[in-house]
N, C-alpha and C. Protein backbone atom coordinates (compact mmCIF):
# COMPACT_ATOMS: atom_id res chain seq x y z
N UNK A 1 0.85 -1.18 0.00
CA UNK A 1 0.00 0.00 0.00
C UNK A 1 0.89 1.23 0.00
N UNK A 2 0.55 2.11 -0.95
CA UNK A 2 1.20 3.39 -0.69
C UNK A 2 0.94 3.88 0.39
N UNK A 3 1.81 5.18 0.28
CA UNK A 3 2.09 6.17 1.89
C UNK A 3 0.39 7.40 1.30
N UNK A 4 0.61 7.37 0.05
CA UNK A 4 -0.75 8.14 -0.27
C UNK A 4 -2.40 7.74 0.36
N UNK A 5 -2.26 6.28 0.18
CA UNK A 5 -3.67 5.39 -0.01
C UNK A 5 -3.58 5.40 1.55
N UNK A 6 -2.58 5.08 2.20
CA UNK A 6 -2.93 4.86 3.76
C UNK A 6 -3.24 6.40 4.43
N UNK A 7 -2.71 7.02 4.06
CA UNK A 7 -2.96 8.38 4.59
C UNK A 7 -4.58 8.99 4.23
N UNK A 8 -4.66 8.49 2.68
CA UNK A 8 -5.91 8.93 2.43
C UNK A 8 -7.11 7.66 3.35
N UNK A 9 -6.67 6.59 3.92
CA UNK A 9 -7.46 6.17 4.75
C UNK A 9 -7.47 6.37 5.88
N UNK A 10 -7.07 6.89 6.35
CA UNK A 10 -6.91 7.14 8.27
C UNK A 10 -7.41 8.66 7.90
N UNK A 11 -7.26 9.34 7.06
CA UNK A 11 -7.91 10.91 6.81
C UNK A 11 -9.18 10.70 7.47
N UNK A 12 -9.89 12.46 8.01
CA UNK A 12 -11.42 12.07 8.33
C UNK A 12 -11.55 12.43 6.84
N UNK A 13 -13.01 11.66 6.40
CA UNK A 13 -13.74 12.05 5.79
C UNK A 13 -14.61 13.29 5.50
N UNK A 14 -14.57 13.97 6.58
CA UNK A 14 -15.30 15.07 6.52
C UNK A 14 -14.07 15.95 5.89
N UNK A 15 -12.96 16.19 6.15
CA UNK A 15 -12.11 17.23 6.00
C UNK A 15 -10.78 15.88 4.82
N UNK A 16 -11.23 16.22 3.55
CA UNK A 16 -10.41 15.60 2.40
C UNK A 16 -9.09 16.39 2.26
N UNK A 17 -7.96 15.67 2.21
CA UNK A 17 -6.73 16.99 1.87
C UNK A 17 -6.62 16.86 0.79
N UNK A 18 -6.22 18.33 0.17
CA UNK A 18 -6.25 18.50 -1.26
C UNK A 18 -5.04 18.05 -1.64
N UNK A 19 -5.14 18.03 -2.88
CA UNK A 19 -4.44 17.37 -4.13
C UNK A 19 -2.53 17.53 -3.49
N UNK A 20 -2.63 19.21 -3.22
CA UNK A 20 -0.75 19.34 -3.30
C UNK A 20 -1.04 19.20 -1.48
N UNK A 21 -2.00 18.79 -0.39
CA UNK A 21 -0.99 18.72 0.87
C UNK A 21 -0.47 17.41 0.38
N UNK A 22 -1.64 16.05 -0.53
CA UNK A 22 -0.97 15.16 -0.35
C UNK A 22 0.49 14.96 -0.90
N UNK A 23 0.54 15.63 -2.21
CA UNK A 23 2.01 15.80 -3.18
C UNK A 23 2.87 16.44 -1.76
N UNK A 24 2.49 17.08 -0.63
CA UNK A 24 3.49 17.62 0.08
C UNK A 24 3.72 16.58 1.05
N UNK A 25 3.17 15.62 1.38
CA UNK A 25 3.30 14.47 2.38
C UNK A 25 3.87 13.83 1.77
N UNK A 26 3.59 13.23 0.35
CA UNK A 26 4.10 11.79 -0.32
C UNK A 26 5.93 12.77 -0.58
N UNK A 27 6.32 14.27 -0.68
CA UNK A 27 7.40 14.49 -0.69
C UNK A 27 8.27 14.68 1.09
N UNK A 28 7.68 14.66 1.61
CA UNK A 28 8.18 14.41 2.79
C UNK A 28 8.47 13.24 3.92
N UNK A 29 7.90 12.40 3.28
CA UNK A 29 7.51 11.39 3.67
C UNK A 29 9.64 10.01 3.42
N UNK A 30 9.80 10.11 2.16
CA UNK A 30 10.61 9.99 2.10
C UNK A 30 11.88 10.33 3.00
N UNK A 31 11.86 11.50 3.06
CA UNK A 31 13.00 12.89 3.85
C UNK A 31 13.05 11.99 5.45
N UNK A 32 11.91 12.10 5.80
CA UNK A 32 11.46 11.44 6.77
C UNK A 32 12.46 9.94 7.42
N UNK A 33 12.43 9.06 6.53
CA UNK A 33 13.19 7.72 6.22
C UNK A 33 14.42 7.37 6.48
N UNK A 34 14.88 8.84 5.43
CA UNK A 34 16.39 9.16 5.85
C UNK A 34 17.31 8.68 6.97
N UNK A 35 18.71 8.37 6.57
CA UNK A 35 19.22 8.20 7.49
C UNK A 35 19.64 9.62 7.87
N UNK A 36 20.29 9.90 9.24
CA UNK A 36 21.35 11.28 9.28
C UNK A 36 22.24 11.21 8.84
N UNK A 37 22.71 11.85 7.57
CA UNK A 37 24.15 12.63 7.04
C UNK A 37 24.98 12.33 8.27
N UNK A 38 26.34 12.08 7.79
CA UNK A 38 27.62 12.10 9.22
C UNK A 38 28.19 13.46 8.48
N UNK A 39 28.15 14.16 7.31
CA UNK A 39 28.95 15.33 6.91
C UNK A 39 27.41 16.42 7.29
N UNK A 40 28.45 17.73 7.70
CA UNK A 40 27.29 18.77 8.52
C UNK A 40 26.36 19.46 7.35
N UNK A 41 27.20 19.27 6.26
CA UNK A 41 26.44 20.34 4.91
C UNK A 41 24.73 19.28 4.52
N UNK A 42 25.41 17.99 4.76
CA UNK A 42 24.47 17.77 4.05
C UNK A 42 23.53 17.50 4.98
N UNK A 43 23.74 17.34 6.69
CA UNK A 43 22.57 17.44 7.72
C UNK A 43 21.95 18.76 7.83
N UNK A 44 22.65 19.71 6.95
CA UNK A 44 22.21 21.18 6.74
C UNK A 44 20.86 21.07 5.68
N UNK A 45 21.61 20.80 4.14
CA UNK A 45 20.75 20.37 3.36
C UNK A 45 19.31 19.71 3.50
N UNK A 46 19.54 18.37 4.31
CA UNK A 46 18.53 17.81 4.93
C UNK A 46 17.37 18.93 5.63
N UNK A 47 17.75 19.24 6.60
CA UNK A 47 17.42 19.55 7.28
C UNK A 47 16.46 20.94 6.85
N UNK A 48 17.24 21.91 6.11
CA UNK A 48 16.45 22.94 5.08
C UNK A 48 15.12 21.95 4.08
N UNK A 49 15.23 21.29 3.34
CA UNK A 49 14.49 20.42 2.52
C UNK A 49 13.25 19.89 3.48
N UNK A 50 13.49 19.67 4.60
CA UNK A 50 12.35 19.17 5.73
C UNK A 50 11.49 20.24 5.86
N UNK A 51 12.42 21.37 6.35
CA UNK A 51 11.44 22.31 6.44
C UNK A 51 11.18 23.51 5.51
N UNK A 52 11.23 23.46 4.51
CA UNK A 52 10.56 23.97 2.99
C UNK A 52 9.25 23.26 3.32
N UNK A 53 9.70 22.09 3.19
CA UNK A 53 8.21 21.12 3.26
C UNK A 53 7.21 21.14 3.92
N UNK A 54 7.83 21.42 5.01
CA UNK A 54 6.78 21.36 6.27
C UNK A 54 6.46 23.07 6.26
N UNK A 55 7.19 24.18 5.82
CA UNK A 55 6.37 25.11 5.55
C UNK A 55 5.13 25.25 4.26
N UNK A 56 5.82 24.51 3.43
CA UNK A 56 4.73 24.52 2.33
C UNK A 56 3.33 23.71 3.02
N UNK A 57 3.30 22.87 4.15
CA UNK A 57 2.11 22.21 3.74
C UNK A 57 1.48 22.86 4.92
N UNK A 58 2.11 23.63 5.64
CA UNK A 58 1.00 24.39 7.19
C UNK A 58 0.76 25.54 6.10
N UNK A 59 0.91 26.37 5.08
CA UNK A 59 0.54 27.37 4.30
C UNK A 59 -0.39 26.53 3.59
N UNK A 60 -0.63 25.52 3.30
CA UNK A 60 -1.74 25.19 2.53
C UNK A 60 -2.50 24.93 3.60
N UNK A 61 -2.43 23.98 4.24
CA UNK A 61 -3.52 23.98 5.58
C UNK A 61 -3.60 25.35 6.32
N UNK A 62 -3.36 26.50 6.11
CA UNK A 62 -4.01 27.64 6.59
C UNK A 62 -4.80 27.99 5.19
N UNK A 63 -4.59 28.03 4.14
CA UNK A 63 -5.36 28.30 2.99
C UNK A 63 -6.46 27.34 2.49
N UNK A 64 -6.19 26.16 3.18
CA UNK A 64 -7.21 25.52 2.89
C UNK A 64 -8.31 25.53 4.19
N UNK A 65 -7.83 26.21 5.13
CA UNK A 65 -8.55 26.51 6.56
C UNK A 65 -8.68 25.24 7.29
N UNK A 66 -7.91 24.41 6.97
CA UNK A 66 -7.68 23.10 7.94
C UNK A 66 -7.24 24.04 9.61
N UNK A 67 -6.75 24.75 9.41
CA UNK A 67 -5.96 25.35 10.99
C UNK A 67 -5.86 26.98 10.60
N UNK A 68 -5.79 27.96 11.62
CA UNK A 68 -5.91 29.55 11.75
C UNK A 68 -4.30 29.70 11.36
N UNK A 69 -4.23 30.94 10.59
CA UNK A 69 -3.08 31.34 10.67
C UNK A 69 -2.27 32.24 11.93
N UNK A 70 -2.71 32.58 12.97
CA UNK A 70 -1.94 32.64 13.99
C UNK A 70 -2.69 31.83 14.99
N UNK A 71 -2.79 30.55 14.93
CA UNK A 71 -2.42 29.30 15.92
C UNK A 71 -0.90 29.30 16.13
């Protein structure tokens, strides 16, 4: 089973996530997996790439009004 299909099953039903949070989960989701880098640039790298991500998908869940923007 994908990381998509399971997510889209444990989702409520009442509140569907749109199209790009899931494209933003199924890309984070990976990152996630990761082992830690032993060189610092690339636990840097990492670490920026996580949270791109994780800003892109609380800006869609405030635009999609899943959550307030100053929560």
């Amino acid at each position: 089973m994908s990381a998509t299909m399971a997510a889209e099953r444990r989702a409520d039903e009442r509140y569907p996530p749109t199209a790009k949070m899931v494209q933003l989960v199924e890309r984070g989701l990976p990152m996630r997996r990761e082992h830690m880098p032993a060189d610092q640039q690339q636990v840097a790298g990492l670490a920026r790439r996580l949270a791109f991500t994780l800003s892109d998908l609380v800006g869609e869940l405030i635009e999609a009004r899943y959550i307030r923007g100053d929560e």
